[in-house]
Each structure stands twice: as structure tokens, then as C-alpha cells.
Protein backbone atom coordinates (compact mmCIF):
# COMPACT_ATOMS: atom_id res chain seq x y z
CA UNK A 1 17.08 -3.73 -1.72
CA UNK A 2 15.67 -3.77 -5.23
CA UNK A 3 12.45 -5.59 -4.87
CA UNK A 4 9.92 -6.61 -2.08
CA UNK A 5 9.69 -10.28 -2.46
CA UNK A 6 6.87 -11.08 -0.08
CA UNK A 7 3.72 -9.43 1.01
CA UNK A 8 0.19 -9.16 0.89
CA UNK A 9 -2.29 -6.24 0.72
CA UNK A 10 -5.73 -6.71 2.36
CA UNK A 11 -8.44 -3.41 3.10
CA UNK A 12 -11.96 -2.53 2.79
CA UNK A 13 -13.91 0.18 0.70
CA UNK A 14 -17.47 1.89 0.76
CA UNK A 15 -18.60 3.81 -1.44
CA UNK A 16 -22.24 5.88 -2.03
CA UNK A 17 -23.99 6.48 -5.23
CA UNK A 18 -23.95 10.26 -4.88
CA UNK A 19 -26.16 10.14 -8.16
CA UNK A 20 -26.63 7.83 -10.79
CA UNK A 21 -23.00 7.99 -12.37
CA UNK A 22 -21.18 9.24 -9.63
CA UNK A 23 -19.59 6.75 -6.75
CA UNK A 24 -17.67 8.32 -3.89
CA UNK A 25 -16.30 6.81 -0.42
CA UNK A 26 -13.48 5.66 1.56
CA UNK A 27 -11.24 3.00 2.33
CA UNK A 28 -8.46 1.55 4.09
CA UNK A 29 -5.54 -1.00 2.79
CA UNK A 30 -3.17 -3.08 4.79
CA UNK A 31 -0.09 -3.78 3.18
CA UNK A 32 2.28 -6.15 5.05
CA UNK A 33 5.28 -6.74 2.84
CA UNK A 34 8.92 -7.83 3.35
CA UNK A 35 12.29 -8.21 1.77
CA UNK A 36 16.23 -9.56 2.07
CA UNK A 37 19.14 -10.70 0.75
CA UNK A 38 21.78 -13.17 1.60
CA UNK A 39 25.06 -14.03 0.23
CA UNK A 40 28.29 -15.98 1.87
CA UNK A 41 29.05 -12.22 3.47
CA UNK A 42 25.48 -11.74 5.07
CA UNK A 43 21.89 -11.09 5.01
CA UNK A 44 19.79 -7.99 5.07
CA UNK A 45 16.01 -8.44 6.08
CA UNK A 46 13.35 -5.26 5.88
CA UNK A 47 10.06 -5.32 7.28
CA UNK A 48 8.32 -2.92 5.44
CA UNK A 49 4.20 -2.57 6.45
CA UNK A 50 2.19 0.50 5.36
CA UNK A 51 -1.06 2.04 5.94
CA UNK A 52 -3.47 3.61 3.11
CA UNK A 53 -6.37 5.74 3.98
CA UNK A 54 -8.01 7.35 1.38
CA UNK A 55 -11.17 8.38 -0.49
CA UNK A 56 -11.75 8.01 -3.86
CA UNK A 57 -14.40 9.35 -6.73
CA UNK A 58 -15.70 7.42 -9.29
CA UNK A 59 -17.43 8.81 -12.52
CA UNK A 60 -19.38 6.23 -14.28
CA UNK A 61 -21.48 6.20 -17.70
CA UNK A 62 -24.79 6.39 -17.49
CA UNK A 63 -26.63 3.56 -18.42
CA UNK A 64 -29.00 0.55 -16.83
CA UNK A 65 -26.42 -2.67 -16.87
CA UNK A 66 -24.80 -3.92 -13.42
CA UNK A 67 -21.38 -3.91 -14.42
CA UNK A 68 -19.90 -0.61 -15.87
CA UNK A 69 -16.49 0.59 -16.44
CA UNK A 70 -15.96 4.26 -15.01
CA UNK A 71 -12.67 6.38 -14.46
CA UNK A 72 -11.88 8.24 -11.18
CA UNK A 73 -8.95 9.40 -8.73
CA UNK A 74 -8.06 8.33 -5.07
CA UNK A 75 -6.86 10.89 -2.53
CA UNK A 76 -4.93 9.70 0.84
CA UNK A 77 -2.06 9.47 3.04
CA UNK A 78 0.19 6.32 2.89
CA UNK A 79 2.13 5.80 6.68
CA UNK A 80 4.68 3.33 7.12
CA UNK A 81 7.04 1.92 9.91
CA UNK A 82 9.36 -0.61 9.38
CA UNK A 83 11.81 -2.44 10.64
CA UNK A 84 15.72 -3.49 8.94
CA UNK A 85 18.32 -5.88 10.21
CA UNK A 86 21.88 -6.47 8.46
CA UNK A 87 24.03 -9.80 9.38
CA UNK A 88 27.30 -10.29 9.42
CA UNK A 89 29.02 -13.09 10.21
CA UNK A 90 30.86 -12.81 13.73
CA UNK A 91 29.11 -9.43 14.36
CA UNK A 92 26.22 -8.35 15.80
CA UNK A 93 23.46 -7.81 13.77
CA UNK A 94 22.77 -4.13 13.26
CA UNK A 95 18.76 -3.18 13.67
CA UNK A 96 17.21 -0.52 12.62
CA UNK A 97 12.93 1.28 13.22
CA UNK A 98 11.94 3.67 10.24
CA UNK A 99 9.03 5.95 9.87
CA UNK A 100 7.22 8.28 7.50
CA UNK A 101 4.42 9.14 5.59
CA UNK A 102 3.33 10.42 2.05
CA UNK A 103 0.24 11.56 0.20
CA UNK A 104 -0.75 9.05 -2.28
CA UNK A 105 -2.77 10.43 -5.22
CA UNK A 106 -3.98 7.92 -8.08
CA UNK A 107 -6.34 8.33 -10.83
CA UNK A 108 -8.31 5.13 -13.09
């Protein structure tokens, strides 16, 4: 598994203008992804869907215009739990659940 092939990420974020060039708030993603292989000698399919809540800080420049670029950092915890399944042909299939979590930090 090199690459996730198919997914798509969809969340919401609010944030509150804790003073006129400073943004902070919360938010939660959704990020439903999946990936496999197949060859003449069988297929390999993970389900790999993750959860993101975080909260993030924005520091803008000051200034009047509605659009303004700013830089910041995002604080959370990623979770995951997944799912894997490996074909052969004339076996089984061999399933698999996985779990975990991490600590995502980002900065923009």
C-alpha cells in the first residue's frame, strides 16, 4: 500500500474574532478514504476513515479589507479505524479491524 487512491474529506469549522487580528475556534474533518491492489495473484483492499478534532489560532494583519492572509497553527487528535482484506485465489480472504490515534499539530 503506497498510495490512497480514493477518498474524500468533508468537516466544519468556527472560529471567533478574539480581537481584531486574532481568529480562534474549532473544528471537525471527516476523512473517508480507501485503497487496493490487484494483480493475477490477488487483491488487497484497506478501508482507511479517520477523525480530526482540533482547534486552531489564526493571527491576522491588521487592516480594514475582507479578505486577509494570516498565519496560524492547528492543535488536535486524529483517530482512525479501519478495515483490510487480502485475496487469494482458492483461499479465503484474510480480514483484518485496525485502530489508533495520533496528535496532529499543523501550522499556516
Amino acid at each position: 500500500m503506497n498510495n490512497v487512491t480514493r477518498g474524500l474529506d468533508h468537516g466544519v469549522q468556527v472560529g471567533y474574532f478574539a480581537g481584531p487580528a486574532i481568529v480562534i475556534g474549532v473544528g471537525y474533518s471527516r476523512l473517508a478514504c480507501s485503497t487496493g491492489y490487484a494483480d493475477a495473484s490477488g487483491s488487497e483492499e484497506y478501508n482507511l476513515p479517520a477523525d480530526i478534532y482540533e482547534i486552531h489560532f489564526t493571527i491576522l494583519p491588521p487592516g480594514e479589507k475582507k479578505v486577509r492572509f494570516g498565519f496560524g497553527a492547528n492543535l488536535g487528535l486524529i483517530q482512525t479505524a479501519g478495515t483490510a482484506e487480502i485475496r487469494t485465489p482458492g483461499e479465503d480472504p484474510i480480514t483484518g479491524d485496525f485502530s489508533g490515534r495520533g496528535l496532529l499539530l499543523a501550522s499556516f
